[in-house]
PDB file of N, CA and C in Angstrom:
ATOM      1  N   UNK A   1     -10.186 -32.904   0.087  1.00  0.00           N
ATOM      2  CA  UNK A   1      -9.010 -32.467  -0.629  1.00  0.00           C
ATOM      3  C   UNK A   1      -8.160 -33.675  -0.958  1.00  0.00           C
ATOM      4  N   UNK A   2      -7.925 -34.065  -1.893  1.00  0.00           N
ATOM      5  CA  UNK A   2      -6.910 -34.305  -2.365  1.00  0.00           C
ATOM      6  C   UNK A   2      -5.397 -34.512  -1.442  1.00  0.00           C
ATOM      7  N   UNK A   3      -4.877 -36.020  -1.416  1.00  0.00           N
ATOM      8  CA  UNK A   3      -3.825 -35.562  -0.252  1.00  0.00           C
ATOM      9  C   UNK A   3      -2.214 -35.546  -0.957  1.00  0.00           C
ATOM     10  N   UNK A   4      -1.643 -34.380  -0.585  1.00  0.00           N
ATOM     11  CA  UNK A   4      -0.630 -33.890  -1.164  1.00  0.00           C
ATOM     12  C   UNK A   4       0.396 -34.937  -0.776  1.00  0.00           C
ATOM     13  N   UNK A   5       1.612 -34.738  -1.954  1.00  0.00           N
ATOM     14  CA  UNK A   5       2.345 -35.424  -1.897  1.00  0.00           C
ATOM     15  C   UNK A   5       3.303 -35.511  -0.666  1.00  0.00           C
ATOM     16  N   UNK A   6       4.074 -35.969   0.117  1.00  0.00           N
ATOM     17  CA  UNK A   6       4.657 -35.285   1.669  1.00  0.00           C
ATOM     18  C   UNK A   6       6.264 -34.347   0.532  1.00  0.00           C
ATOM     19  N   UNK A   7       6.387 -33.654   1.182  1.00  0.00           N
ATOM     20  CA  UNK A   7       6.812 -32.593   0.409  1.00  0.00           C
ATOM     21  C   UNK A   7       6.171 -31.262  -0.462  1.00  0.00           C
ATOM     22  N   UNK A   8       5.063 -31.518  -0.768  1.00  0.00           N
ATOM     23  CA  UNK A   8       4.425 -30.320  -1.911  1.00  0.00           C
ATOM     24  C   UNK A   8       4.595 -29.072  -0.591  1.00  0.00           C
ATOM     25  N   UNK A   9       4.116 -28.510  -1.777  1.00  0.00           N
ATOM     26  CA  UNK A   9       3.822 -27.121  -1.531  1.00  0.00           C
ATOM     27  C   UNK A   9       2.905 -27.055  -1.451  1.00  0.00           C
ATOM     28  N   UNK A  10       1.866 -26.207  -1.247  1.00  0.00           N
ATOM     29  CA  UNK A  10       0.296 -25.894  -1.609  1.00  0.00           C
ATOM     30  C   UNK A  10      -0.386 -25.020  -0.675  1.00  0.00           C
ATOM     31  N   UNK A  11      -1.351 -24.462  -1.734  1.00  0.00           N
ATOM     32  CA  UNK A  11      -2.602 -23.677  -0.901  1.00  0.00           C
ATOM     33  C   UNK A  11      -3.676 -23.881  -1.464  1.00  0.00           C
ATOM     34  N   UNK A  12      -4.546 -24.059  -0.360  1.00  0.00           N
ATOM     35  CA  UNK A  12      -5.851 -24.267  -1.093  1.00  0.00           C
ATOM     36  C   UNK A  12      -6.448 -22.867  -0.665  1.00  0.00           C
ATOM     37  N   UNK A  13      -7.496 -22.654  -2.074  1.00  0.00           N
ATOM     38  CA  UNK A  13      -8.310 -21.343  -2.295  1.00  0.00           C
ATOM     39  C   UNK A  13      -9.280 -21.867  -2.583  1.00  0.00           C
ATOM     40  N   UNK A  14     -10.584 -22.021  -1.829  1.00  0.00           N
ATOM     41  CA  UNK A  14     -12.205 -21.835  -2.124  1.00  0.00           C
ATOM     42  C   UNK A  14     -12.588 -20.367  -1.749  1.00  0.00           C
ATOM     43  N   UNK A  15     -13.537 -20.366  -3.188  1.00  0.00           N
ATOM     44  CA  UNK A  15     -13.806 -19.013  -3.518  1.00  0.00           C
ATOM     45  C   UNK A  15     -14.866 -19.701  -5.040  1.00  0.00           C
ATOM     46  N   UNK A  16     -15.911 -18.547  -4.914  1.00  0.00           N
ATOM     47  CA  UNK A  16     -17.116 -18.744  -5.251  1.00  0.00           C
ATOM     48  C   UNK A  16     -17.650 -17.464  -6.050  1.00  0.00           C
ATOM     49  N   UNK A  17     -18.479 -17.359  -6.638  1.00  0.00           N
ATOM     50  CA  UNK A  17     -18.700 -15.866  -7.273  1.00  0.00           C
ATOM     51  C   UNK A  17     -17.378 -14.901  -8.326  1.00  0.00           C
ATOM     52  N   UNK A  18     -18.042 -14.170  -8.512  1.00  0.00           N
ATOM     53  CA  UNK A  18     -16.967 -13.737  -9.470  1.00  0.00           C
ATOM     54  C   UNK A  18     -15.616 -12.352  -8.823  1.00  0.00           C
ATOM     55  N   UNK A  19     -16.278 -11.773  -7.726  1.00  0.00           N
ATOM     56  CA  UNK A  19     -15.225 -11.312  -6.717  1.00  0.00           C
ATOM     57  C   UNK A  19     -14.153 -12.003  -6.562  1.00  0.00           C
ATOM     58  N   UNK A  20     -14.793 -13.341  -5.945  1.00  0.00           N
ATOM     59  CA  UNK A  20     -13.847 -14.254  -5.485  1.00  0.00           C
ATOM     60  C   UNK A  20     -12.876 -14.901  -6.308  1.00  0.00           C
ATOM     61  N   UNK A  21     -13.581 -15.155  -7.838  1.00  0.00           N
ATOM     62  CA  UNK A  21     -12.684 -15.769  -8.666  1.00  0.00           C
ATOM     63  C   UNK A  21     -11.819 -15.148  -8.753  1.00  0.00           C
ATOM     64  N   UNK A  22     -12.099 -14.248  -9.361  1.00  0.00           N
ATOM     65  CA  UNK A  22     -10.971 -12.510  -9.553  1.00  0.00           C
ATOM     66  C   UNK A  22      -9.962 -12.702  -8.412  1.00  0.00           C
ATOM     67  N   UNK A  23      -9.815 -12.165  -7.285  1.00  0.00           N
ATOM     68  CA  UNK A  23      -9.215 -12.566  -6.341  1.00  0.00           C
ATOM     69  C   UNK A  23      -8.332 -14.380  -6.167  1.00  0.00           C
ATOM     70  N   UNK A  24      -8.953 -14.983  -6.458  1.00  0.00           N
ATOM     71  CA  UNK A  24      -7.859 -16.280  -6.398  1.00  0.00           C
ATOM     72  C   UNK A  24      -7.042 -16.508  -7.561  1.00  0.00           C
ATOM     73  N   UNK A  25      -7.545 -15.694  -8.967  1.00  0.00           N
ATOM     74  CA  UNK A  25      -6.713 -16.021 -10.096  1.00  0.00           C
ATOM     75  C   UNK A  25      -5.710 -14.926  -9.517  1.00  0.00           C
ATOM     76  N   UNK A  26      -5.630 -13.776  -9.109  1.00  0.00           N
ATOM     77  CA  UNK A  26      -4.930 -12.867  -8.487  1.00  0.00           C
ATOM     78  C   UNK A  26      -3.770 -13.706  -7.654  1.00  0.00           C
ATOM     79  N   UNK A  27      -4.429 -13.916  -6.564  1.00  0.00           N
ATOM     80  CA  UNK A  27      -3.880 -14.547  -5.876  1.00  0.00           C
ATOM     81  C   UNK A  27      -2.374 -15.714  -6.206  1.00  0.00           C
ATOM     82  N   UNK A  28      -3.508 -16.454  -6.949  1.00  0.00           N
ATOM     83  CA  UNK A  28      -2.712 -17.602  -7.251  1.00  0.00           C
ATOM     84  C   UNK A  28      -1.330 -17.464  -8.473  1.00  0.00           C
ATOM     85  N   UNK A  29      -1.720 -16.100  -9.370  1.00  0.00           N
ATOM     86  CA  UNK A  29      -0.801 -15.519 -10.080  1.00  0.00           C
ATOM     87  C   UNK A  29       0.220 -15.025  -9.185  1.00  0.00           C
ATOM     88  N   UNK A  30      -0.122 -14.620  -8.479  1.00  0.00           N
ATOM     89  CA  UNK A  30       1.162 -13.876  -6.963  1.00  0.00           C
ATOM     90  C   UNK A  30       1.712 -15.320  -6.928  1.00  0.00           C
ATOM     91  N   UNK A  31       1.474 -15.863  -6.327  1.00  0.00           N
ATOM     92  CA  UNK A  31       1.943 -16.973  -5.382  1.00  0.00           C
ATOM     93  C   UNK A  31       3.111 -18.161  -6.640  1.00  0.00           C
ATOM     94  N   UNK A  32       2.825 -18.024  -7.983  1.00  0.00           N
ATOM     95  CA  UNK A  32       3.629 -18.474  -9.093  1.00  0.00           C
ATOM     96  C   UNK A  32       4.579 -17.626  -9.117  1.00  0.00           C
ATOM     97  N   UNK A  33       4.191 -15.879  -8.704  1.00  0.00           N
ATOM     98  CA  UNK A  33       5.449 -15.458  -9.256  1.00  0.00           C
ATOM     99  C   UNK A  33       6.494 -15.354  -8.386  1.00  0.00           C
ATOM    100  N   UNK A  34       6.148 -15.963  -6.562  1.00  0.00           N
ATOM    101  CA  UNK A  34       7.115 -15.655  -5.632  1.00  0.00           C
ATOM    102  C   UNK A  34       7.618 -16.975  -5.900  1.00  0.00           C
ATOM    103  N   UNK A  35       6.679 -18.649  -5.796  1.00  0.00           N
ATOM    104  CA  UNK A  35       7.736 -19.382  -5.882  1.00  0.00           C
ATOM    105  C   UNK A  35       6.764 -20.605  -6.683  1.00  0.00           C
ATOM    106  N   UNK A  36       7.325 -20.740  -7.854  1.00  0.00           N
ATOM    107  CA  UNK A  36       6.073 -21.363  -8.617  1.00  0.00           C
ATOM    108  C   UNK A  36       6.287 -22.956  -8.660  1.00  0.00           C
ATOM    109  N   UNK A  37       7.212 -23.566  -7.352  1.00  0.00           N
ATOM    110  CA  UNK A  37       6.740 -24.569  -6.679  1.00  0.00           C
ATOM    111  C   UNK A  37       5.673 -24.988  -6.386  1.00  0.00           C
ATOM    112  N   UNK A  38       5.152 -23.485  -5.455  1.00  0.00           N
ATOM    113  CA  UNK A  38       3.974 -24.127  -4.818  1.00  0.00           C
ATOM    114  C   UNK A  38       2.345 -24.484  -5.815  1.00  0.00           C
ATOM    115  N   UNK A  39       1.916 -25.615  -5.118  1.00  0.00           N
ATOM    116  CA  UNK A  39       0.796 -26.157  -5.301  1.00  0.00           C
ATOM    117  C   UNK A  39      -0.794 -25.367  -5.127  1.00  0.00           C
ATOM    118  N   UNK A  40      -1.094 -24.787  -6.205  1.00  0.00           N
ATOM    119  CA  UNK A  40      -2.645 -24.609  -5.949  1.00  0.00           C
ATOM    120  C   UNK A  40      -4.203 -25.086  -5.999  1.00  0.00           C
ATOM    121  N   UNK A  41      -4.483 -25.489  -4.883  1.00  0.00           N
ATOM    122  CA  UNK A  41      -5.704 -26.581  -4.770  1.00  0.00           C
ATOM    123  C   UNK A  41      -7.216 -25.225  -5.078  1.00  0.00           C
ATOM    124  N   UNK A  42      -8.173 -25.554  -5.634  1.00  0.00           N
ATOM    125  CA  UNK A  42      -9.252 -24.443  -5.785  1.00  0.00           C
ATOM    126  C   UNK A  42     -10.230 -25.616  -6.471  1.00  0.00           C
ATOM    127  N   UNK A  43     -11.752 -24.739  -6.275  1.00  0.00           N
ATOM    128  CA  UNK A  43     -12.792 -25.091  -6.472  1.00  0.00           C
ATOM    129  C   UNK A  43     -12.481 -24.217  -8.497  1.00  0.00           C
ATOM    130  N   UNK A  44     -12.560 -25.650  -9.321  1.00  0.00           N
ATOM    131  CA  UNK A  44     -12.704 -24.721 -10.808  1.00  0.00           C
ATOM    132  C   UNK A  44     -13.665 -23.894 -11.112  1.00  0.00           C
ATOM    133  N   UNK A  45     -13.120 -22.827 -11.593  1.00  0.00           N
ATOM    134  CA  UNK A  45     -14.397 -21.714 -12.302  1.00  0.00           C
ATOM    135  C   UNK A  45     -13.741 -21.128 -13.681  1.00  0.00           C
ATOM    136  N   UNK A  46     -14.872 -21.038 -14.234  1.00  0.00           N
ATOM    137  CA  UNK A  46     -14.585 -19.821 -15.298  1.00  0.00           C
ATOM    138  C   UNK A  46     -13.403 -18.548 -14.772  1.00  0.00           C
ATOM    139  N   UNK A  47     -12.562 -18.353 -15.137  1.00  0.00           N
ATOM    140  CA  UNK A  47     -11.604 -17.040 -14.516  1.00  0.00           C
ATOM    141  C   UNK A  47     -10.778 -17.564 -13.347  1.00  0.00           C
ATOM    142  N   UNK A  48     -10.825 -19.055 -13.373  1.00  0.00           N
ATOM    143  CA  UNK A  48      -9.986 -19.265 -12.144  1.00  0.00           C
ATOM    144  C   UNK A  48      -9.547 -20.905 -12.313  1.00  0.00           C
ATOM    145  N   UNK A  49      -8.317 -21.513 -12.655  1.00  0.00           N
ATOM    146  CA  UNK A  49      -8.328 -22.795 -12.770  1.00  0.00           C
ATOM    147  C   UNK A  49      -7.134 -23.213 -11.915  1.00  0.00           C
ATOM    148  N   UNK A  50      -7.315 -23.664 -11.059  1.00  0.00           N
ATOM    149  CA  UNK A  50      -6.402 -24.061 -10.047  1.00  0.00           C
ATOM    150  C   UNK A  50      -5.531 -25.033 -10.593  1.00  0.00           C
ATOM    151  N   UNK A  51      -4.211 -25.157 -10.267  1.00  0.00           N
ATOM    152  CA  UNK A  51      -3.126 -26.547 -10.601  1.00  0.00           C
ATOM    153  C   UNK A  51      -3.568 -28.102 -10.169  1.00  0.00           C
ATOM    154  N   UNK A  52      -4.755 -28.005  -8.710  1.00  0.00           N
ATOM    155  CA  UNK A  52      -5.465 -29.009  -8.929  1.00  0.00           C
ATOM    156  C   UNK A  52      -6.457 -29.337  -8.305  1.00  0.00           C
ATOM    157  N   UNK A  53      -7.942 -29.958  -8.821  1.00  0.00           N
ATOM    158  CA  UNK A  53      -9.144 -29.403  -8.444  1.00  0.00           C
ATOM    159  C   UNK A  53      -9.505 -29.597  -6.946  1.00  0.00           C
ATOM    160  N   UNK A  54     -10.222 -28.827  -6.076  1.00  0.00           N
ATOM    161  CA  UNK A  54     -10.418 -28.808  -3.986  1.00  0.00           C
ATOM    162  C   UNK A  54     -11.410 -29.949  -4.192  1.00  0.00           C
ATOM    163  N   UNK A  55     -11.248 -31.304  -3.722  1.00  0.00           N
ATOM    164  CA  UNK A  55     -12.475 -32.148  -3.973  1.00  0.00           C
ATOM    165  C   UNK A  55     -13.598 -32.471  -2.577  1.00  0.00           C
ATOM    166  N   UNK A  56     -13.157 -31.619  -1.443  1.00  0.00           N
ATOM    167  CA  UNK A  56     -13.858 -31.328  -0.100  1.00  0.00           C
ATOM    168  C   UNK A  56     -13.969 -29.736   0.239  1.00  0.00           C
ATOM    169  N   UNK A  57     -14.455 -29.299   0.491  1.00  0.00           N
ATOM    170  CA  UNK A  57     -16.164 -29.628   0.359  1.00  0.00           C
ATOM    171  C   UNK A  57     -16.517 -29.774  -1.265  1.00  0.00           C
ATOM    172  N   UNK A  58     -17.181 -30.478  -1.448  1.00  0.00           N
ATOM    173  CA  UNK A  58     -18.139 -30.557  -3.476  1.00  0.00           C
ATOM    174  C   UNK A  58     -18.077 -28.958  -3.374  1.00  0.00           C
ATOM    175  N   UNK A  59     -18.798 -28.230  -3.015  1.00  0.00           N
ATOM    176  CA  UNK A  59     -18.703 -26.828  -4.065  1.00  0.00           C
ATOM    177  C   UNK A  59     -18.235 -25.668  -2.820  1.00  0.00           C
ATOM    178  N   UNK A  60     -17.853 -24.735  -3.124  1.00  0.00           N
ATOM    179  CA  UNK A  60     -17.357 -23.559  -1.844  1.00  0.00           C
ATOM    180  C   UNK A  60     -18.405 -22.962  -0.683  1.00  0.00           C
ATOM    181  N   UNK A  61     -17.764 -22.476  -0.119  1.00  0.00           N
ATOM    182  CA  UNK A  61     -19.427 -22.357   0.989  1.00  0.00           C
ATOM    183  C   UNK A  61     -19.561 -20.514   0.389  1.00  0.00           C
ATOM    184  N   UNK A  62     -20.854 -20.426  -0.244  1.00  0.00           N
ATOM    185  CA  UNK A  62     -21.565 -18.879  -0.715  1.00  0.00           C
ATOM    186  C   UNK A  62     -20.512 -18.026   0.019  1.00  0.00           C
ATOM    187  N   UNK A  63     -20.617 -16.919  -0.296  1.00  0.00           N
ATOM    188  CA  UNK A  63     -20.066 -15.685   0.185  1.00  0.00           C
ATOM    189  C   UNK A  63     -18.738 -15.275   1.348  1.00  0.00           C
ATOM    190  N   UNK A  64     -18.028 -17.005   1.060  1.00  0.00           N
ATOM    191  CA  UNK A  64     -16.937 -17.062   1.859  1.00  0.00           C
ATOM    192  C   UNK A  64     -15.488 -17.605   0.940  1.00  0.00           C
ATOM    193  N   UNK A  65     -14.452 -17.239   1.515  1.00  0.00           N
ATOM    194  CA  UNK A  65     -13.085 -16.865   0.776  1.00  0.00           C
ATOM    195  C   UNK A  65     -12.275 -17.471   1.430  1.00  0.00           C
ATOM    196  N   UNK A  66     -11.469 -18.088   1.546  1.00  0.00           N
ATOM    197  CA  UNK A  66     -10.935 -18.814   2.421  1.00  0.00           C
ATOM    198  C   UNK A  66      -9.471 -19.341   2.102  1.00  0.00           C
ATOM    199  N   UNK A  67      -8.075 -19.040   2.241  1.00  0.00           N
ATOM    200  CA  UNK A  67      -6.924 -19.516   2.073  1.00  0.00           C
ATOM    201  C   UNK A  67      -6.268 -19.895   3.239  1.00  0.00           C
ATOM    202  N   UNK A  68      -6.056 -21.342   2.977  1.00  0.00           N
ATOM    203  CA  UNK A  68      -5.070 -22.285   3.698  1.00  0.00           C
ATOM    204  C   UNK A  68      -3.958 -22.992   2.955  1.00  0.00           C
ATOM    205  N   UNK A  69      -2.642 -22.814   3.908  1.00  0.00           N
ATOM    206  CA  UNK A  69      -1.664 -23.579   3.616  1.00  0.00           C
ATOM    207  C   UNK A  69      -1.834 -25.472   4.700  1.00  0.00           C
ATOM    208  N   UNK A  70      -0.951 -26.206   3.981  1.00  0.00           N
ATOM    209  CA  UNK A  70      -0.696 -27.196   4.173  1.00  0.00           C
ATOM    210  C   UNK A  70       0.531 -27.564   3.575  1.00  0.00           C
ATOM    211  N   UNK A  71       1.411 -27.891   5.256  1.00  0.00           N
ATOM    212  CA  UNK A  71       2.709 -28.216   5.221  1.00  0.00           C
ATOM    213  C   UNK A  71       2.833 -29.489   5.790  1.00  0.00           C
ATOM    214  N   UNK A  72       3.004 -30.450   5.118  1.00  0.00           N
ATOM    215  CA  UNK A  72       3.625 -32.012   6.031  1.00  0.00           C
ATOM    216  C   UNK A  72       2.215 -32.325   6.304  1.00  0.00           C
ATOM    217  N   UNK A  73       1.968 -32.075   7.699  1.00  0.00           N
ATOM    218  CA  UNK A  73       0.470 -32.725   7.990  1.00  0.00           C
ATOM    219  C   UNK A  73      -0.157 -31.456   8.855  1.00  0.00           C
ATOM    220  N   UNK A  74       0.433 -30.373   8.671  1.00  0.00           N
ATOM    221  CA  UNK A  74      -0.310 -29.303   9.166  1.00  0.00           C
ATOM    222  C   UNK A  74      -0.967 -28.189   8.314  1.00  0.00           C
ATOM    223  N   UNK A  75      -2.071 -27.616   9.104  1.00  0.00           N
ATOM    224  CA  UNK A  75      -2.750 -26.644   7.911  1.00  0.00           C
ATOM    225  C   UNK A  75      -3.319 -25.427   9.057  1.00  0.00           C
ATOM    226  N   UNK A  76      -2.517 -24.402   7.848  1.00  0.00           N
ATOM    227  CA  UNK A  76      -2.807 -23.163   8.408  1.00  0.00           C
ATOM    228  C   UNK A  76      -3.694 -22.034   8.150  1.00  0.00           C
ATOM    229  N   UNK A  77      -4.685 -21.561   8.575  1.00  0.00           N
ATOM    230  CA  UNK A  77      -5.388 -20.836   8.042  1.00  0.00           C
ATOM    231  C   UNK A  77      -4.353 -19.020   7.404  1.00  0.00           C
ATOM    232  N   UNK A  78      -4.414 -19.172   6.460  1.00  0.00           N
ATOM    233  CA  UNK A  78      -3.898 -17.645   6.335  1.00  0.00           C
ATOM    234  C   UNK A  78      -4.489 -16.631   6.370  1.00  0.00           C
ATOM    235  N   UNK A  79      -5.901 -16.779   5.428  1.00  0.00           N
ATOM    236  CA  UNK A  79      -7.021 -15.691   5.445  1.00  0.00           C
ATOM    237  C   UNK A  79      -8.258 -16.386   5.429  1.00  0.00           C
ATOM    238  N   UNK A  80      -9.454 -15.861   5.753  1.00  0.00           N
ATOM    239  CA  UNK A  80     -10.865 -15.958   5.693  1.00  0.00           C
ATOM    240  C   UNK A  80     -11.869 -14.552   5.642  1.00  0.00           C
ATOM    241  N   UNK A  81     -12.452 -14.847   4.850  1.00  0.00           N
ATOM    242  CA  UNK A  81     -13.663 -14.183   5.113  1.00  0.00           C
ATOM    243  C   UNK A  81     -15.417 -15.153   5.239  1.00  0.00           C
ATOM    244  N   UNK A  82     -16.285 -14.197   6.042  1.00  0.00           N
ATOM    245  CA  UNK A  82     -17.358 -15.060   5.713  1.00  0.00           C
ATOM    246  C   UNK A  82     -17.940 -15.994   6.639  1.00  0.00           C
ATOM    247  N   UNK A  83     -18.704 -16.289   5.739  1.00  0.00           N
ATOM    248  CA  UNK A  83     -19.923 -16.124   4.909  1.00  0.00           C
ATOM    249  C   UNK A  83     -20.270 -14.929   5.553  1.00  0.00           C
ATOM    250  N   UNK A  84     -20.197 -13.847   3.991  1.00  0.00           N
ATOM    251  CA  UNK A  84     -20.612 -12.262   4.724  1.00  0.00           C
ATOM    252  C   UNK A  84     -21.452 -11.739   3.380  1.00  0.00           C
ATOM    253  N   UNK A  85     -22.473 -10.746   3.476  1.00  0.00           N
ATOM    254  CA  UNK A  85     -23.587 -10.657   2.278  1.00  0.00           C
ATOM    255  C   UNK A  85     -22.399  -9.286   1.269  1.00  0.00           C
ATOM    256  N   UNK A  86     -23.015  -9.666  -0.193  1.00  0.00           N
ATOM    257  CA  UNK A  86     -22.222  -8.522  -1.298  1.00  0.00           C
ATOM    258  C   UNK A  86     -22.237  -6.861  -0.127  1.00  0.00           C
ATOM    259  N   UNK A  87     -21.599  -6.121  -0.225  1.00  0.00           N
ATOM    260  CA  UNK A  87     -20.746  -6.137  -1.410  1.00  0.00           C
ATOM    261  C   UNK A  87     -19.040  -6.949  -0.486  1.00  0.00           C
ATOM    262  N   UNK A  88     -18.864  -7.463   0.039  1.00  0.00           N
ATOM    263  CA  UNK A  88     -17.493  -8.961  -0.049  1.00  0.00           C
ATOM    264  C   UNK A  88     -16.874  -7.335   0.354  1.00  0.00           C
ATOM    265  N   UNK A  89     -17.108  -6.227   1.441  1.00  0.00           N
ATOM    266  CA  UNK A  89     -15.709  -5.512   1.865  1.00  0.00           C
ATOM    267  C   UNK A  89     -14.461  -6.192   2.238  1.00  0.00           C
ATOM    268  N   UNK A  90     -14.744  -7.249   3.216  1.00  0.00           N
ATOM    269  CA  UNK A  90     -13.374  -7.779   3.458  1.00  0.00           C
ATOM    270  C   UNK A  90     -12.507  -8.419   2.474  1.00  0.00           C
ATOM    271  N   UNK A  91     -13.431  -9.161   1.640  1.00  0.00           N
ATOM    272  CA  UNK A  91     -11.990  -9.535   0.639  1.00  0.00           C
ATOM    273  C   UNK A  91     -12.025  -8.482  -0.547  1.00  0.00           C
ATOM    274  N   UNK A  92     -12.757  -7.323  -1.065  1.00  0.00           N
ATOM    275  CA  UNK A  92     -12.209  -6.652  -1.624  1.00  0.00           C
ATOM    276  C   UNK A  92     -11.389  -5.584  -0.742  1.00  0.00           C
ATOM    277  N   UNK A  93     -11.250  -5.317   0.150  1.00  0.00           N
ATOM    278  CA  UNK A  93      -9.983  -5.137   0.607  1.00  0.00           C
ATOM    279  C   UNK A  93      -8.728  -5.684   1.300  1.00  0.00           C
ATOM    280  N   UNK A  94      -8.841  -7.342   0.860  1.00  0.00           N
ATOM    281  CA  UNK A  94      -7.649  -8.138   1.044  1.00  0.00           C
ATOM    282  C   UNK A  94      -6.420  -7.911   0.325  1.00  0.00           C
ATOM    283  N   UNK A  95      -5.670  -7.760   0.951  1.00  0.00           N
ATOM    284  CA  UNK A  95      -4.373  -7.120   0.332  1.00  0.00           C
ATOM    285  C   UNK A  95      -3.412  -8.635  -0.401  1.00  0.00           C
ATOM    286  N   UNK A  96      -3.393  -8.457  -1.747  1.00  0.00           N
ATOM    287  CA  UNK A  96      -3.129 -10.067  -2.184  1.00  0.00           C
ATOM    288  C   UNK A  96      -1.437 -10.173  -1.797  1.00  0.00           C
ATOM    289  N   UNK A  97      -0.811  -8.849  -1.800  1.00  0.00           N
ATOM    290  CA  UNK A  97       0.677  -9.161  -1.726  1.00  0.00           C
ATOM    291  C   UNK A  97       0.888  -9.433  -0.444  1.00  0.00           C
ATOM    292  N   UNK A  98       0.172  -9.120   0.860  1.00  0.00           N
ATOM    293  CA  UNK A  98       0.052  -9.523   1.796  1.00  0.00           C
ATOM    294  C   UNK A  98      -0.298 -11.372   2.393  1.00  0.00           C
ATOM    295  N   UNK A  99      -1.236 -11.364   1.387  1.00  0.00           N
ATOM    296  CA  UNK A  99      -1.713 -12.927   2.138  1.00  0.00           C
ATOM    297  C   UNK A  99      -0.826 -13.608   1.162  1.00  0.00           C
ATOM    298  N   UNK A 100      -0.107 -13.040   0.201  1.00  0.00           N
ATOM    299  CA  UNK A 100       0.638 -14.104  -0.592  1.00  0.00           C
ATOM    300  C   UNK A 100       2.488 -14.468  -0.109  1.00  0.00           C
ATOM    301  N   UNK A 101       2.523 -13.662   0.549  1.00  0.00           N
ATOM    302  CA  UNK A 101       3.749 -13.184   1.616  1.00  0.00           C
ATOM    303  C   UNK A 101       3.393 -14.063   2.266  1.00  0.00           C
ATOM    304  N   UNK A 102       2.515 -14.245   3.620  1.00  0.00           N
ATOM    305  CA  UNK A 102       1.933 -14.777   4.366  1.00  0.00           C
ATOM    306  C   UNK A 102       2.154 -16.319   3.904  1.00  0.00           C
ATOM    307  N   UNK A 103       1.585 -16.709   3.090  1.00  0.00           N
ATOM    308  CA  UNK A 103       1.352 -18.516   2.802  1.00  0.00           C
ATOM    309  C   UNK A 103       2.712 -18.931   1.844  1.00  0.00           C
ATOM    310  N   UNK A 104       3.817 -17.904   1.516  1.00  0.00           N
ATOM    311  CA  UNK A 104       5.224 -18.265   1.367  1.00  0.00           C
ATOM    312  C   UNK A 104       5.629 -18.516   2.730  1.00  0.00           C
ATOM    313  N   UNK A 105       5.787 -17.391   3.409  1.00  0.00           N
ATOM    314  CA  UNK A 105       6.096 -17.687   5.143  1.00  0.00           C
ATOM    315  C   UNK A 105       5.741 -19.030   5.430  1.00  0.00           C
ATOM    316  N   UNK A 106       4.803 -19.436   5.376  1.00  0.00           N
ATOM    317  CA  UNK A 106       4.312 -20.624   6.343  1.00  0.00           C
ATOM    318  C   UNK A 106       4.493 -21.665   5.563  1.00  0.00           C
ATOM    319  N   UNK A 107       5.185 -22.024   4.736  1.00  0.00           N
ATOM    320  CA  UNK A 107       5.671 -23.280   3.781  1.00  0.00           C
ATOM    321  C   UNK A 107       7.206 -23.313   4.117  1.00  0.00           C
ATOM    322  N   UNK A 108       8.087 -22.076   4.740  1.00  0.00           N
ATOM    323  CA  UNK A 108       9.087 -22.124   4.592  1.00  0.00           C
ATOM    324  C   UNK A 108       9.512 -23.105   5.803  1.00  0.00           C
TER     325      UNK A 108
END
């Protein structure tokens, strides 16, 4: 990853497949509209273009979802799923206003 400026904001979202994309453009649309400070780090896809590209790991790990904040020099896991086979129950029932609540909380 990419090392943030001391001050940013940010979350990083790896996410893979088209569930997942769906879900982080989701996501990451939430997270602009609570405080569009924050920084979004993601693996680029079609349906999903992050504010700036995750350059660790090179590509997302298959069938896993994964949002972390990073504050100062700490990093918090907010959500995960995974590596779990289709059909992705847990993150299609990730509640986005929830984990997007969540990774405002932990920046504050």
């Amino acid at each position: 990853m990419t090392e943030p400026l001391r001050g940013d904001k940010l979350s990083d979202l790896e996410a893979c497949d088209l569930a997942f994309k769906t879900r982080a453009d989701k996501l990451q649309k939430k997270l602009k509209e609570l405080d569009d400070s924050i920084v979004v780090y993601g693996h680029p896809r079609s349906g999903f273009q992050p504010d700036r590209p995750l350059e660790e790991p090179a590509k997302p790990t298959k069938g896993a979802f994964k949002v972390s904040v990073v504050k100062d020099d700490d990093v918090v896991e907010v959500f995960k799923t995974g590596p779990e086979a289709r059909p992705f129950k847990k993150l299609k029932n990730m509640d986005i206003d929830s984990v997007a609540d969540q990774i405002v909380a932990a920046l504050e």
